[in-house]
N, C-alpha and C. Protein backbone atom coordinates (compact mmCIF):
# COMPACT_ATOMS: atom_id res chain seq x y z
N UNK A 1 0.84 -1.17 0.00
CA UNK A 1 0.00 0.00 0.00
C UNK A 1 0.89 1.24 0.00
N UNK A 2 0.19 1.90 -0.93
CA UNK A 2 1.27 3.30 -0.79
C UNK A 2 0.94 4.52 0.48
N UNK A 3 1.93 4.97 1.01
CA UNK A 3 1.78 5.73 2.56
C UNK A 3 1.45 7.19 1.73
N UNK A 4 1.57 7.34 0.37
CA UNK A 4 1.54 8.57 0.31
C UNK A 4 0.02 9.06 -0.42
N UNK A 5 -0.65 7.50 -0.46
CA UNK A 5 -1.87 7.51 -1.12
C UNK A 5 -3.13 8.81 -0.10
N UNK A 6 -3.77 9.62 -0.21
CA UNK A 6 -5.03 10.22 0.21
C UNK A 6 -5.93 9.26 0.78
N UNK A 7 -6.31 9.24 2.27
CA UNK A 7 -7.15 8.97 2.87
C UNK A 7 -8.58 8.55 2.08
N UNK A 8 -8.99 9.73 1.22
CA UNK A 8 -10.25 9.26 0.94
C UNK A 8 -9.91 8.12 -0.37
N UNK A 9 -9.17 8.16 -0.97
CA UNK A 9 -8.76 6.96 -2.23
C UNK A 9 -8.43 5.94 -1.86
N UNK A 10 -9.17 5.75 -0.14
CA UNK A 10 -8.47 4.03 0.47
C UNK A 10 -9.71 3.11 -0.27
N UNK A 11 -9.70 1.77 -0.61
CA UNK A 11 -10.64 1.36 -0.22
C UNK A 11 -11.29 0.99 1.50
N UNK A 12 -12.19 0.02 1.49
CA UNK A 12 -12.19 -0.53 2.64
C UNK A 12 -11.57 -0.98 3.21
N UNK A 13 -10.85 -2.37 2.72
CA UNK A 13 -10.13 -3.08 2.80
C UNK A 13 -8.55 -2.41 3.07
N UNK A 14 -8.27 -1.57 2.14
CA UNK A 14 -7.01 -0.74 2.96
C UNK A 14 -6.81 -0.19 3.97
N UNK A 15 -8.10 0.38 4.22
CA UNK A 15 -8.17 1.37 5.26
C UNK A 15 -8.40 0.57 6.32
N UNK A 16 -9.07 -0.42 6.62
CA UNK A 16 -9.36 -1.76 7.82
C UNK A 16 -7.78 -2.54 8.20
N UNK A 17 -6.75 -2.97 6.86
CA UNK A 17 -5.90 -3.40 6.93
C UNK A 17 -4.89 -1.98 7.90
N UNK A 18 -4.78 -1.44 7.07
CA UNK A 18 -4.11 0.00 7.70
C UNK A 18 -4.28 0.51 9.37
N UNK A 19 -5.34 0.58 9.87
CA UNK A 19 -6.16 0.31 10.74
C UNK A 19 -5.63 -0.42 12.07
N UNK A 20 -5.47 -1.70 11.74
CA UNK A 20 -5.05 -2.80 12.22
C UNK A 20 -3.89 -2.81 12.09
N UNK A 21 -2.69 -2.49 11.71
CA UNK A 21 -1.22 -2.16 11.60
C UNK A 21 -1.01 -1.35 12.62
N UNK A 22 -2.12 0.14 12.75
CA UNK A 22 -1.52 1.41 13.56
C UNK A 22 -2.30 0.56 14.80
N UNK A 23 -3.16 0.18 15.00
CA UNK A 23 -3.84 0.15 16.63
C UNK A 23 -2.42 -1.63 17.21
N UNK A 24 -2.38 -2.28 15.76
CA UNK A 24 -1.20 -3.27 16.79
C UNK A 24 -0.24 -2.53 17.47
N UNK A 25 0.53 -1.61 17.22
CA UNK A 25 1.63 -0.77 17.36
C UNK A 25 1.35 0.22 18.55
N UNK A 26 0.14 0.76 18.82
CA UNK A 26 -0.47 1.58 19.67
C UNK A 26 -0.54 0.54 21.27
N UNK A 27 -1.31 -0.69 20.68
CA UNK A 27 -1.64 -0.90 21.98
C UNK A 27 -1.19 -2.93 22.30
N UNK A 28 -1.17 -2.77 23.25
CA UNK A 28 -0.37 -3.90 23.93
C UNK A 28 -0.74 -5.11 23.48
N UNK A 29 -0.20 -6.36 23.47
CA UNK A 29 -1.17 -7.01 23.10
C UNK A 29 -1.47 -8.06 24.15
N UNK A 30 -0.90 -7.84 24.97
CA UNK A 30 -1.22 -8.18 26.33
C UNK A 30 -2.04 -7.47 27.69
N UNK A 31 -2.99 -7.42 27.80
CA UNK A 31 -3.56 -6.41 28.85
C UNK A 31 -3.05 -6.21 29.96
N UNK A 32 -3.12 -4.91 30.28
CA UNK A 32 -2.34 -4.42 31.29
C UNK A 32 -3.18 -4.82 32.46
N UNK A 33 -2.62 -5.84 33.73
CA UNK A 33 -3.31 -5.85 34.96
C UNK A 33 -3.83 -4.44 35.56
N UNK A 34 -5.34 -4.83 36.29
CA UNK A 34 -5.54 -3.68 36.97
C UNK A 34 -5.56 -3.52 38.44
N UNK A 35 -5.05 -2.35 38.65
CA UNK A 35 -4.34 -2.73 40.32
C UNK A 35 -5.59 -2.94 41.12
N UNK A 36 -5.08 -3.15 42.57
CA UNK A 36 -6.69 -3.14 43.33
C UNK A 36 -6.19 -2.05 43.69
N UNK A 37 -7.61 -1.48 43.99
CA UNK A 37 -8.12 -0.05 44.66
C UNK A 37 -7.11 -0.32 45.92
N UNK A 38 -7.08 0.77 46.58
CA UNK A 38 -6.52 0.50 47.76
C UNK A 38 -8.18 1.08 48.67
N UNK A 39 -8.85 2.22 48.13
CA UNK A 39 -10.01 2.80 49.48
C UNK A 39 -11.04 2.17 48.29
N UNK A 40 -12.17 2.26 48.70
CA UNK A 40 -13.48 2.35 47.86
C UNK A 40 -14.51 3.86 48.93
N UNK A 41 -15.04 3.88 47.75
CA UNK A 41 -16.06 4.88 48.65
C UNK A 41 -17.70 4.67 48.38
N UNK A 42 -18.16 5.01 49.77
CA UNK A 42 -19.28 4.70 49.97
C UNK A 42 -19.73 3.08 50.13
N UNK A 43 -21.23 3.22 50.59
CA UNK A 43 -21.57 1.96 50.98
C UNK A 43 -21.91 1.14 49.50
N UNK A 44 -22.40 1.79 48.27
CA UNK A 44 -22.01 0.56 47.23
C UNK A 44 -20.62 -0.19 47.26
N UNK A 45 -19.78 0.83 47.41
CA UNK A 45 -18.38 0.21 47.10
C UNK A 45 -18.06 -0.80 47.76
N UNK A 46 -18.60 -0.65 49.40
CA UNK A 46 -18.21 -1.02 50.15
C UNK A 46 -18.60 -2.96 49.84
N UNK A 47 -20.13 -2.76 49.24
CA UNK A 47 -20.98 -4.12 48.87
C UNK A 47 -20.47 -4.70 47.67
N UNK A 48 -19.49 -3.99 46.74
CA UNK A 48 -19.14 -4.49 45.50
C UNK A 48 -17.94 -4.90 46.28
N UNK A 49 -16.85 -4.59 47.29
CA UNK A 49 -15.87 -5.29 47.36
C UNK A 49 -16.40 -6.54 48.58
N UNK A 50 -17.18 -6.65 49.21
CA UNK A 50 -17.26 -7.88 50.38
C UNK A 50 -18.65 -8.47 49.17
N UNK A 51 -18.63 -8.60 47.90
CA UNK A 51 -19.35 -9.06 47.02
C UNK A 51 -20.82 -9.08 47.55
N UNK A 52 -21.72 -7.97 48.24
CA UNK A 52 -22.67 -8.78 49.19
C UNK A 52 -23.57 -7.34 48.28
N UNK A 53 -25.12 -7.65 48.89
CA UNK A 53 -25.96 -6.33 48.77
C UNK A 53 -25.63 -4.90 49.77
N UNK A 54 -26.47 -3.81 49.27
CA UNK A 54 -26.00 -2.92 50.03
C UNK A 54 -26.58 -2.80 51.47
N UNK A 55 -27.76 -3.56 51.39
CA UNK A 55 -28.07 -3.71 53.15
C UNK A 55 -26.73 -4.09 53.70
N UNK A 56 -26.76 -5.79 53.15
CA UNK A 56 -25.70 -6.07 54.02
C UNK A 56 -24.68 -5.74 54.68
N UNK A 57 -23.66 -5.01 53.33
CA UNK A 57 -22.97 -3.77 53.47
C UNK A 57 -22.91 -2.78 54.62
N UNK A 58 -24.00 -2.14 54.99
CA UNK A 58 -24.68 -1.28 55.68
C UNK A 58 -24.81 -1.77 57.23
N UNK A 59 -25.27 -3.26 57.12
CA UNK A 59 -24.94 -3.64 58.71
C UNK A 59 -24.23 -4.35 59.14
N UNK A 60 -23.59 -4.36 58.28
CA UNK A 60 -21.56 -5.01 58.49
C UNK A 60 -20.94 -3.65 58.97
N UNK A 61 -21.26 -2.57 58.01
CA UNK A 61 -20.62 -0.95 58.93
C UNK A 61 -21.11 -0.60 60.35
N UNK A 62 -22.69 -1.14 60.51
CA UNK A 62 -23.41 -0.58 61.80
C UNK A 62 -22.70 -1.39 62.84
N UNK A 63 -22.57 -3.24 62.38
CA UNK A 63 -22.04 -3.93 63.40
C UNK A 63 -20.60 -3.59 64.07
N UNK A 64 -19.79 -2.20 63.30
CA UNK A 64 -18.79 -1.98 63.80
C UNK A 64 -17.49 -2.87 63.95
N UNK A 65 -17.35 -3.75 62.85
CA UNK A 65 -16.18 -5.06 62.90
C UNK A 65 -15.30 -4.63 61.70
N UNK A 66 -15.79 -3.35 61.34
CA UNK A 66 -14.57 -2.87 60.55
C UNK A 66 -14.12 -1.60 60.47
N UNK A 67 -14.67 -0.80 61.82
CA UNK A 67 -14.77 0.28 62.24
C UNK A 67 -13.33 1.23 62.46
N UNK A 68 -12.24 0.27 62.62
CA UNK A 68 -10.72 1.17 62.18
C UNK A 68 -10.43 0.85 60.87
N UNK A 69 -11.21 0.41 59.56
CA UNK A 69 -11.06 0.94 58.27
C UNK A 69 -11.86 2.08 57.53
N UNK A 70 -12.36 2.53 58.64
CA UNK A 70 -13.64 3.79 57.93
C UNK A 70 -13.45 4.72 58.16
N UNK A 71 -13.61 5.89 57.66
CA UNK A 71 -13.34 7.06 57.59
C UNK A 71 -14.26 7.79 56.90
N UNK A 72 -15.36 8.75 57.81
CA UNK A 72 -16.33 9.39 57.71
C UNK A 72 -16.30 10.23 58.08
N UNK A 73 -17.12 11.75 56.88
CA UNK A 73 -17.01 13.04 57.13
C UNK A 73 -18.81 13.18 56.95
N UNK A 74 -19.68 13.19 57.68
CA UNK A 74 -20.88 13.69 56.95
C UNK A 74 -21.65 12.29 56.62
N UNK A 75 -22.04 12.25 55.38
CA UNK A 75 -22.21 11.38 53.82
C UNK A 75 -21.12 10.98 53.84
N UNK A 76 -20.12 11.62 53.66
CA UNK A 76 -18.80 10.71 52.82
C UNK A 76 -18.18 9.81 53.38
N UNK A 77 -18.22 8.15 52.79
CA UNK A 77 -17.77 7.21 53.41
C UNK A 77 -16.47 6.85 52.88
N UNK A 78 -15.04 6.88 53.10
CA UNK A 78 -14.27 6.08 52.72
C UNK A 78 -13.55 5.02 53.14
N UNK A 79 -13.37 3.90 52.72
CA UNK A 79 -13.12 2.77 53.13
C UNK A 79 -11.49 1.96 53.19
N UNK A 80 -11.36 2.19 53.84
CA UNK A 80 -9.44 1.56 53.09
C UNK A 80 -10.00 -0.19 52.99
N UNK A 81 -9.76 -0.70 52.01
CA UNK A 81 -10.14 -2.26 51.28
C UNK A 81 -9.33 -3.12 52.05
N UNK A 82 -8.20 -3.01 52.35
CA UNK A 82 -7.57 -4.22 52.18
C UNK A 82 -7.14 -4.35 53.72
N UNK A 83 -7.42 -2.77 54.78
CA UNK A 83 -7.73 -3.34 56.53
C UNK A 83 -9.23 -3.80 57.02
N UNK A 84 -10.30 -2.87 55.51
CA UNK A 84 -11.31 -4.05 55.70
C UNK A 84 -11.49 -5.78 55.87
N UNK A 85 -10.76 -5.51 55.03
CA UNK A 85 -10.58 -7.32 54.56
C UNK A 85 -10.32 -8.06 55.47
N UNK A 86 -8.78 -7.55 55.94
CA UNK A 86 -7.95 -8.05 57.07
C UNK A 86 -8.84 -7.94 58.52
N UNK A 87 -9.89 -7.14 58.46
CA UNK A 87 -10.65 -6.95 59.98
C UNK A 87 -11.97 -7.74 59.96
N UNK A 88 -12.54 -8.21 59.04
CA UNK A 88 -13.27 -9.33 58.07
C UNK A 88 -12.96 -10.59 58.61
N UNK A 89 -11.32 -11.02 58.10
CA UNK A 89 -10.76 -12.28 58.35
C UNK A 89 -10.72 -12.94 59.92
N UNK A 90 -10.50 -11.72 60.26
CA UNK A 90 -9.41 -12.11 61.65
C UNK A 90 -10.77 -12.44 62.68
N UNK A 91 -10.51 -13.61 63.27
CA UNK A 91 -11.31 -14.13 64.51
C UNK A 91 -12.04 -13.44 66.04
């Protein structure tokens, strides 16, 4: 294919092939892991990381068994994840 050809004089097929040359080169072809969060916020977050509903969520915070991972202003709930977890586990 010629590089010096005009955009609109591609066919399809060039322009799809072409396409697929620049995005291999752009992007990985291995996916990049995604880190864990270290906080989540709020009580969804809180139910998307202990995989549960948001009641539950809600009286897992009231029951106070993870009460040195929380950090509340108001409304605003933030959660550090991973002393949740650890305060979760532990007996």
């Amino acid at each position: 294919m010629d590089i010096n050809k005009p955009l609109f004089q591609l066919t399809v097929g060039e322009f799809l092939e072409l396409q697929r040359t620049q995005m291999a080169t752009i992007i990985p072809e291995e996916p990049v892991p995604v880190n864990e969060e270290r906080y989540v916020h709020g009580l969804d977050g809180l139910a998307s990381l202990l995989q549960c509903s948001r009641s539950t969520a809600s009286r897992i915070k009231q029951s106070g068994r993870i009460d040195k991972a929380i950090r509340q202003c108001g409304r605003k709930i933030v959660i550090d994840s991973k002393e949740a977890m650890r305060l979760l586990n532990k007996k």
